[in-house]
N, C-alpha and C. Protein backbone atom coordinates (compact mmCIF):
# COMPACT_ATOMS: atom_id res chain seq x y z
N UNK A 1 14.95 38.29 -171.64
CA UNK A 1 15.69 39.09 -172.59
C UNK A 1 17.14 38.69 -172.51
N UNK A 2 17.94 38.35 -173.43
CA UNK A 2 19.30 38.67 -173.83
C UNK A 2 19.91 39.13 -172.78
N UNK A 3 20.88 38.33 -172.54
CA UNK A 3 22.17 39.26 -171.18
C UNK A 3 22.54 40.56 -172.13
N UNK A 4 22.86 40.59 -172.75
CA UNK A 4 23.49 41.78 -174.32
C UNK A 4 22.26 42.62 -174.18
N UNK A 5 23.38 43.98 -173.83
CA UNK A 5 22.52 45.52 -173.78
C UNK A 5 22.07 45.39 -175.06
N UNK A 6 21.08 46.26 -174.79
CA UNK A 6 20.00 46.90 -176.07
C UNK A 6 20.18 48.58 -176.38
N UNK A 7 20.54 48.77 -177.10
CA UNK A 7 20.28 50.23 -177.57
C UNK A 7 18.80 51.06 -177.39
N UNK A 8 18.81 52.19 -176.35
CA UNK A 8 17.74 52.86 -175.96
C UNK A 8 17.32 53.32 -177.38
N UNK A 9 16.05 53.69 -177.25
CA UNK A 9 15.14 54.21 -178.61
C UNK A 9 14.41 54.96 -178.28
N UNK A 10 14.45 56.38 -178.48
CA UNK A 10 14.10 57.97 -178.22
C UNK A 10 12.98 57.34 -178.82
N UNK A 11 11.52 57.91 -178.18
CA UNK A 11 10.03 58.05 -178.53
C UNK A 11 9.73 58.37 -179.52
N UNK A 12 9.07 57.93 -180.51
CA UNK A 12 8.53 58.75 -181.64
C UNK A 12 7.20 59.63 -181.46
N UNK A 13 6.99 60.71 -181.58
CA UNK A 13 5.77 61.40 -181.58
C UNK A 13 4.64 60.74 -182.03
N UNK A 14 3.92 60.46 -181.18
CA UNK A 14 2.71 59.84 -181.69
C UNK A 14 2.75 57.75 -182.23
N UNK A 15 3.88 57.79 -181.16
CA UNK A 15 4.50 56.15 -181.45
C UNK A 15 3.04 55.36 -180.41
N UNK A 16 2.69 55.92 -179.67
CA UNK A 16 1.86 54.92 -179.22
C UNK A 16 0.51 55.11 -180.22
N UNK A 17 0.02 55.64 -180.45
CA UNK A 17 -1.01 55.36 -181.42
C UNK A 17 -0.71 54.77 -182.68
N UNK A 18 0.69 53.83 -183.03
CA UNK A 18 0.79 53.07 -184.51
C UNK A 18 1.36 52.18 -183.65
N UNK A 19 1.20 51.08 -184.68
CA UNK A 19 1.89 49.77 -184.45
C UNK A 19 3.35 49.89 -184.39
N UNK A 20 4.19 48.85 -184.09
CA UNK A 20 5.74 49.26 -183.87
C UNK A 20 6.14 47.94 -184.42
N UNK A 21 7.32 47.71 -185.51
CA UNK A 21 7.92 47.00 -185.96
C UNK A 21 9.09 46.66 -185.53
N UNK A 22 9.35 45.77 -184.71
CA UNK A 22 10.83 45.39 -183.60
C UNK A 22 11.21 44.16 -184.75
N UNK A 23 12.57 45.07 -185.24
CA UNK A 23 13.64 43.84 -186.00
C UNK A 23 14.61 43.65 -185.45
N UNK A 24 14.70 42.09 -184.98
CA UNK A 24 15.98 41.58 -184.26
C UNK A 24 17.16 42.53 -185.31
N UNK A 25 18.24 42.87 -184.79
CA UNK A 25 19.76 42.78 -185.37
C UNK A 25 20.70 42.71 -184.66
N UNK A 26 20.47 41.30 -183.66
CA UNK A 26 21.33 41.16 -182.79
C UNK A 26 22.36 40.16 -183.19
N UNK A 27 22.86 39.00 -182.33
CA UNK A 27 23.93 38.36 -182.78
C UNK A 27 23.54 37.39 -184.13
N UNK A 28 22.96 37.03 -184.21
CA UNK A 28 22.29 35.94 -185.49
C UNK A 28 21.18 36.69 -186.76
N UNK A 29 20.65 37.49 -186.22
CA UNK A 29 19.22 38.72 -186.89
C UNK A 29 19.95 39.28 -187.58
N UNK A 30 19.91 39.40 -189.10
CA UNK A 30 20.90 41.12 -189.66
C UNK A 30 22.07 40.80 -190.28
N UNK A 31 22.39 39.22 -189.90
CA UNK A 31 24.33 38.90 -189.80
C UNK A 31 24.23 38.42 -191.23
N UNK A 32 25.64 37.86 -191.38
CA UNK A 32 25.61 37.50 -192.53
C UNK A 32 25.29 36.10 -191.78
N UNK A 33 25.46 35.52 -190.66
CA UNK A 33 24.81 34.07 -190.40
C UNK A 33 23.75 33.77 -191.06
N UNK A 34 22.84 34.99 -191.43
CA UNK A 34 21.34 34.30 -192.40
C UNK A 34 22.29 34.93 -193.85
N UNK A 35 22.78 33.88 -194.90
CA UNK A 35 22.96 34.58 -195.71
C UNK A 35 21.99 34.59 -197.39
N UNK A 36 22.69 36.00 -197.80
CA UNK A 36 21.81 35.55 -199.16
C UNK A 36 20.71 36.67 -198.90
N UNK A 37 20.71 37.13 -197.96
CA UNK A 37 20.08 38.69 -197.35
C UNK A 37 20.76 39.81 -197.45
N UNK A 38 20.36 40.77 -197.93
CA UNK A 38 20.50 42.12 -197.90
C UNK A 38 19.98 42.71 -196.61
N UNK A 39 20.33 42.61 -195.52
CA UNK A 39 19.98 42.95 -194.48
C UNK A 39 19.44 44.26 -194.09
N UNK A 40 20.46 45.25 -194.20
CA UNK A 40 20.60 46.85 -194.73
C UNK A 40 19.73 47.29 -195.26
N UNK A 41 19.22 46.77 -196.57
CA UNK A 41 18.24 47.18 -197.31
C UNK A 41 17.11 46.96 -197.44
N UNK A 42 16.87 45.58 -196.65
CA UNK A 42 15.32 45.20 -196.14
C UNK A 42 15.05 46.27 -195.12
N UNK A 43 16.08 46.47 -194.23
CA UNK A 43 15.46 47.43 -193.28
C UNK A 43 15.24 48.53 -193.69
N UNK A 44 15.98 49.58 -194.57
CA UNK A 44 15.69 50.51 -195.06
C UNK A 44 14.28 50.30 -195.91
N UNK A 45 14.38 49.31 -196.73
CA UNK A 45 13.02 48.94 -197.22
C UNK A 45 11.61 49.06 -196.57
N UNK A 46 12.33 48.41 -195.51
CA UNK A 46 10.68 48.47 -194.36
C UNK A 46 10.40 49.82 -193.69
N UNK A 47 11.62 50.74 -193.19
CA UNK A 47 11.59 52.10 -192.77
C UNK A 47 10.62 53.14 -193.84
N UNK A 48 10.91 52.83 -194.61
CA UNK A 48 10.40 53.83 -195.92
C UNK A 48 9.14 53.32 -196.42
N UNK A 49 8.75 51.97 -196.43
CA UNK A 49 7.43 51.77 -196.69
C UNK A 49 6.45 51.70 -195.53
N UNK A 50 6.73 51.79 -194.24
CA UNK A 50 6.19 51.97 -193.04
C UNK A 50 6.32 53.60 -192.69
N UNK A 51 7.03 54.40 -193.41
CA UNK A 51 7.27 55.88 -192.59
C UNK A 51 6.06 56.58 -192.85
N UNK A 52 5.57 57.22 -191.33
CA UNK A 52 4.02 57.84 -191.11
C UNK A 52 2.71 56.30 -190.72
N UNK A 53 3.24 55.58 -191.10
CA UNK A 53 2.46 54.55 -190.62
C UNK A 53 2.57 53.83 -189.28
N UNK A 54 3.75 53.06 -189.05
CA UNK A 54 4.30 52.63 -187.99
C UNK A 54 5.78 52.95 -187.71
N UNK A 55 6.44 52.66 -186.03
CA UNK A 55 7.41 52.79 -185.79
C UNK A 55 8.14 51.46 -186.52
N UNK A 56 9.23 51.45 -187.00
CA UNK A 56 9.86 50.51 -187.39
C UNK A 56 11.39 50.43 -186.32
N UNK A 57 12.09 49.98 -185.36
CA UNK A 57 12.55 49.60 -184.50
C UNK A 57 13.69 48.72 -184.33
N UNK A 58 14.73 48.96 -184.61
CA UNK A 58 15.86 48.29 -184.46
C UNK A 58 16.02 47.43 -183.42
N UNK A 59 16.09 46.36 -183.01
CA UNK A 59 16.90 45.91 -181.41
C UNK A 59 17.80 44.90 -181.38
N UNK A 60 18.44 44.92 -179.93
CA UNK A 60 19.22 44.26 -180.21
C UNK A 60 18.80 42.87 -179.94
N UNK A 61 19.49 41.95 -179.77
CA UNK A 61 18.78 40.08 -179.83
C UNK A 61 17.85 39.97 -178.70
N UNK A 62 16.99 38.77 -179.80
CA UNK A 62 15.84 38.69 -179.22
C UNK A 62 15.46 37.61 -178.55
N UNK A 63 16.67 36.60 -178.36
CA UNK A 63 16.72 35.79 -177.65
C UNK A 63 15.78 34.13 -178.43
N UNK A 64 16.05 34.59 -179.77
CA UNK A 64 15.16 33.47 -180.49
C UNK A 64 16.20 33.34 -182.28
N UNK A 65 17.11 32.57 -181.87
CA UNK A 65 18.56 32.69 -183.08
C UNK A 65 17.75 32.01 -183.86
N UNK A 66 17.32 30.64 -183.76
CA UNK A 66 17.11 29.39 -184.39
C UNK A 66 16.03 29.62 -185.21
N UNK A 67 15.80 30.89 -185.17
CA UNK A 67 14.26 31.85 -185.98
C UNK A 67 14.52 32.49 -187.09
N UNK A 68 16.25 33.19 -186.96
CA UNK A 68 16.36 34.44 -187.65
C UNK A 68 15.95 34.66 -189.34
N UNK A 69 15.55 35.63 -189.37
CA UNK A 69 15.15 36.84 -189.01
C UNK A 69 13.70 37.10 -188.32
N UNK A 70 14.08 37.79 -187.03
CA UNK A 70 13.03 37.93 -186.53
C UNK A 70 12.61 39.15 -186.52
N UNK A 71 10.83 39.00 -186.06
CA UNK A 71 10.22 40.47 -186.49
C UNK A 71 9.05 40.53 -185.06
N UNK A 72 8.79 41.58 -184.65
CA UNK A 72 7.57 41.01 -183.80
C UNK A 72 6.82 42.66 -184.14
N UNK A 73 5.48 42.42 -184.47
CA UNK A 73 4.29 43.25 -184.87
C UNK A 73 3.48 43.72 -183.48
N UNK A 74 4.10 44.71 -182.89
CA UNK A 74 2.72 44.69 -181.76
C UNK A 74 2.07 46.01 -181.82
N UNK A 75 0.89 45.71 -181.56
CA UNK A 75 -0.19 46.40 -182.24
C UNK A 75 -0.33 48.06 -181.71
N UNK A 76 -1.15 48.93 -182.17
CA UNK A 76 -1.04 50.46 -181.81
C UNK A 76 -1.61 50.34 -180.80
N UNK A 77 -1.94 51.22 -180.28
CA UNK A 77 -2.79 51.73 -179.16
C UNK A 77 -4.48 51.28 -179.03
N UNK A 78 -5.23 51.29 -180.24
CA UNK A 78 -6.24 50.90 -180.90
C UNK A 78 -6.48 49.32 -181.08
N UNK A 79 -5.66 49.03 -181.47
CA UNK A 79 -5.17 47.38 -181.88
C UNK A 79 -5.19 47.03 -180.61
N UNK A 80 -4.73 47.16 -179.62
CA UNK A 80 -4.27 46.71 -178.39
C UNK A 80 -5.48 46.78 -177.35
N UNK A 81 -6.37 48.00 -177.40
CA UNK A 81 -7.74 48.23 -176.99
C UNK A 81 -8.71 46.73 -177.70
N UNK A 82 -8.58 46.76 -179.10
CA UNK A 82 -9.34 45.66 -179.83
C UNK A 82 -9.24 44.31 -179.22
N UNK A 83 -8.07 44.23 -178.89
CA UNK A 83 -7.72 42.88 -178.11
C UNK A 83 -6.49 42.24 -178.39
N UNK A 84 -6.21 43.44 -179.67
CA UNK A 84 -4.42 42.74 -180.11
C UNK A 84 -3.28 42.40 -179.24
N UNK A 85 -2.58 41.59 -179.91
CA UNK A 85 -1.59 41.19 -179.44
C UNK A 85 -0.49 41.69 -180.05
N UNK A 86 0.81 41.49 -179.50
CA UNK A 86 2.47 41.61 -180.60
C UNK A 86 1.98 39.94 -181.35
N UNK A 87 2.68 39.87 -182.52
CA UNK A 87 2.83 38.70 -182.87
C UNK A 87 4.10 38.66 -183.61
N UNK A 88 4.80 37.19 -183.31
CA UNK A 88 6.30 36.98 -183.08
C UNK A 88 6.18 36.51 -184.82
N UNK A 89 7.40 36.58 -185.77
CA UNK A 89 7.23 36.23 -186.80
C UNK A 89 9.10 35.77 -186.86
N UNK A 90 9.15 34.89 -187.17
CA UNK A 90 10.30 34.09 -187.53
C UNK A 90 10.70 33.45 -189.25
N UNK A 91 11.80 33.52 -189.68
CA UNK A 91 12.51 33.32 -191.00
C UNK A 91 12.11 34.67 -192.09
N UNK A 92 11.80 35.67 -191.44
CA UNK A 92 11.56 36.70 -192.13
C UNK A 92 12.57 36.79 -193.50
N UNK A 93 12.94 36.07 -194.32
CA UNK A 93 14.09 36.27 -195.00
C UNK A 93 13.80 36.59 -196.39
N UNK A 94 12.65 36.80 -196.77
CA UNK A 94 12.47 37.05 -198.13
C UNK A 94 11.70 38.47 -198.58
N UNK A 95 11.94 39.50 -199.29
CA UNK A 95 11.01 40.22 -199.80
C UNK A 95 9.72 40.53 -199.82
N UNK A 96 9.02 39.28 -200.18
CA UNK A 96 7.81 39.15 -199.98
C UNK A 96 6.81 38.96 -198.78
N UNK A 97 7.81 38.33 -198.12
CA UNK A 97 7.25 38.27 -196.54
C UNK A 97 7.29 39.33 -196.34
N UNK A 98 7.72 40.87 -196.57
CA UNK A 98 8.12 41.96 -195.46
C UNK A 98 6.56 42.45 -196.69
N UNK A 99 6.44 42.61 -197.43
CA UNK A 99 5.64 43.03 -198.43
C UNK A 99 4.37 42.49 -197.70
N UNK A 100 3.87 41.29 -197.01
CA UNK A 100 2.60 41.25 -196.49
C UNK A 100 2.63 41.62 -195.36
N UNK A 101 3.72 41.76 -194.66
CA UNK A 101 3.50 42.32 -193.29
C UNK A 101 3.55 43.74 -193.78
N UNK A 102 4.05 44.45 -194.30
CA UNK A 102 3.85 45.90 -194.88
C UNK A 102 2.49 46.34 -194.91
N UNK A 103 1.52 45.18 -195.66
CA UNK A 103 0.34 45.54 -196.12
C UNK A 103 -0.42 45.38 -195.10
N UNK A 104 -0.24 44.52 -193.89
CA UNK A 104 -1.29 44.23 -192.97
C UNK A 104 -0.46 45.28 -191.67
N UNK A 105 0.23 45.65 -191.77
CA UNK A 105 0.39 46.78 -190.52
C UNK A 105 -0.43 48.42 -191.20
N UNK A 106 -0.49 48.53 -192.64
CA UNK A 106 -1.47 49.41 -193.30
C UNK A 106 -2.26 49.55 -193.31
N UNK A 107 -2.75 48.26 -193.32
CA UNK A 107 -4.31 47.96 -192.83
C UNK A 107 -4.75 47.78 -190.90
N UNK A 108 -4.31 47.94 -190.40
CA UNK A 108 -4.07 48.35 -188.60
C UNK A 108 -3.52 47.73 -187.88
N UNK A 109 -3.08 46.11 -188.63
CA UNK A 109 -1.81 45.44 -188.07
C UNK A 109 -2.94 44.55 -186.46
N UNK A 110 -1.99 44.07 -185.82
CA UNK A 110 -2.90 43.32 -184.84
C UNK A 110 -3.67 43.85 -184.43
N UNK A 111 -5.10 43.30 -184.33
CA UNK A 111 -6.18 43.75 -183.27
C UNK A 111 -7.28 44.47 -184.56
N UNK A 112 -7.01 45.11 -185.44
CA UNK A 112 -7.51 45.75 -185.99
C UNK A 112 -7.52 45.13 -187.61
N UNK A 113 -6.37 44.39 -187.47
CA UNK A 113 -6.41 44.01 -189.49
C UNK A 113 -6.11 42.24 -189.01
N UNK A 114 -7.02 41.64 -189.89
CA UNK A 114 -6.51 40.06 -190.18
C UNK A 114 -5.20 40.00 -191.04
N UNK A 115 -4.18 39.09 -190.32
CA UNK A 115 -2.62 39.20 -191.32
C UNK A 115 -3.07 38.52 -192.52
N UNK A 116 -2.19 38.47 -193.63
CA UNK A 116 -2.63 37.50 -194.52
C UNK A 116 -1.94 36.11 -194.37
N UNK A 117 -3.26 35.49 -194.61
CA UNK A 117 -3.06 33.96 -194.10
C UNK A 117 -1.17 33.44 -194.44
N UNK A 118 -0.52 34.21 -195.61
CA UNK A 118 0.38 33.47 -195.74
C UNK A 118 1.54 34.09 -194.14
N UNK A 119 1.22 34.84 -193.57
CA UNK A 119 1.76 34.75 -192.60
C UNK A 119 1.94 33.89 -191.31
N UNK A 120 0.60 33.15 -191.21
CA UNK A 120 0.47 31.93 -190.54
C UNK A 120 2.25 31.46 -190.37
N UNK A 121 2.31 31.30 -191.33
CA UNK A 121 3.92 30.41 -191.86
C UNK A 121 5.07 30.55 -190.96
N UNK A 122 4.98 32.03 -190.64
CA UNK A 122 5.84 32.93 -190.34
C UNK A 122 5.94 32.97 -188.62
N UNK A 123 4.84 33.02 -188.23
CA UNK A 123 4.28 32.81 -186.78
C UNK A 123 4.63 32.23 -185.66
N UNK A 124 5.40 32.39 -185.16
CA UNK A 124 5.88 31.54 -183.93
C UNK A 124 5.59 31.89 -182.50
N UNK A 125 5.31 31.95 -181.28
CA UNK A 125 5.40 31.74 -180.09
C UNK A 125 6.61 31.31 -178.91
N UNK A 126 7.14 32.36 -178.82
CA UNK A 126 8.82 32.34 -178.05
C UNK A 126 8.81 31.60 -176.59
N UNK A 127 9.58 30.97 -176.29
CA UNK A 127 9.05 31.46 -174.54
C UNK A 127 8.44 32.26 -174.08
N UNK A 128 8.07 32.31 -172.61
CA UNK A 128 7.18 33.32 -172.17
C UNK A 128 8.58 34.44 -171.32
N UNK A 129 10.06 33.93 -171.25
CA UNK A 129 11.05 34.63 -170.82
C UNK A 129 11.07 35.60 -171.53
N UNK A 130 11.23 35.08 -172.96
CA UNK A 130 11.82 35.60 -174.12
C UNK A 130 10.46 36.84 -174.51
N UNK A 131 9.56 36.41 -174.52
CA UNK A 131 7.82 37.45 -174.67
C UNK A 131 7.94 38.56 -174.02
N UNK A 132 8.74 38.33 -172.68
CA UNK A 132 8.17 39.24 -171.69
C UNK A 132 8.59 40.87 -171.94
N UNK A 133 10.09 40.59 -172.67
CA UNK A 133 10.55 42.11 -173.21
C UNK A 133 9.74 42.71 -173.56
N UNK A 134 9.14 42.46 -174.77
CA UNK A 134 8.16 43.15 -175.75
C UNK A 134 6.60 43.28 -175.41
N UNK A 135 6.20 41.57 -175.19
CA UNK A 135 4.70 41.74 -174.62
C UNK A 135 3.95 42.71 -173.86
N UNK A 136 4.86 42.98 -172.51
CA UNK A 136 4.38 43.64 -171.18
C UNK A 136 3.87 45.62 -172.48
C-alpha cells in the first residue's frame, strides 16, 4: 500500500453481505492528470446507481498510477464463499465502462455474476504488494 494515509471508512450496515466498489482518488485516480473526466460525477454516478446494492468506496492511492482510473470489485460475502475474488480494473475512464461494471455488480458481481466480456479489457493484476491492501 501507498506510504500516503488513507481516509478511515465507517462500516456500512450490512456492507459485508454486498460487494464493495474501491475507487482510487489518490494522487493520479480522480485528478485532472486523467483528463477529459468528470471525475466528481462519475463517482456520484456510480454512488447512486449502486445505492442499496453495493458499498461504493472512496480511497486513497492505490499504488497502480500507470492504470488510472482505478477500480477494484471485490465480491460480497456470498461471492467470496462462491470462490470470488476482488478484481483489479484499470483505465476506467469512460461512461460506459462504469455502466457494465454497474450491471455486473447487480447481477452479484465476483463469484456470483460472469463480468461482461467487455471487461476483460479493463482487467489487470497489480503486484502482489500492491493486492495485499484490498485482497486479504
Amino acid at each position: 500500500m501507498s506510504r500516503r494515509s488513507r481516509k478511515a471508512v465507517a462500516p456500512v450496515k450490512g456492507a459485508a453481505a454486498r460487494c464493495t466498489v474501491t475507487v482510487c482518488r489518490g494522487c493520479c485516480c480522480g485528478t485532472p492528470k486523467v483528463p477529459g473526466v468528470d471525475h466528481a460525477a462519475r463517482l456520484e454516478d456510480l454512488r447512486t446507481s449502486l445505492a442499496g446494492i453495493a458499498n461504493v468506496r472512496p480511497t486513497g492511492c492505490l499504488d497502480a498510477c500507470e492504470q488510472a482510473n482505478v477500480m477494484v470489485i471485490q465480491p460480497s460475502a456470498e461471492g467470496r464463499k462462491a470462490g470470488g475474488r476482488p478484481v483489479w480494473l484499470a483505465l476506467v475512464n469512460d461512461a460506459e465502462a462504469a455502466r457494465d461494471i454497474t450491471a455486473w455488480v447487480e447481477a452479484g458481481g465476483p463469484g456470483l455474476a460472469d463480468p461482461p466480456g467487455v471487461l476483460d479489457l479493463y482487467a489487470f493484476r497489480p503486484s502482489r504488494r500492491i493486492r495485499q491492501a484490498l485482497d486479504d
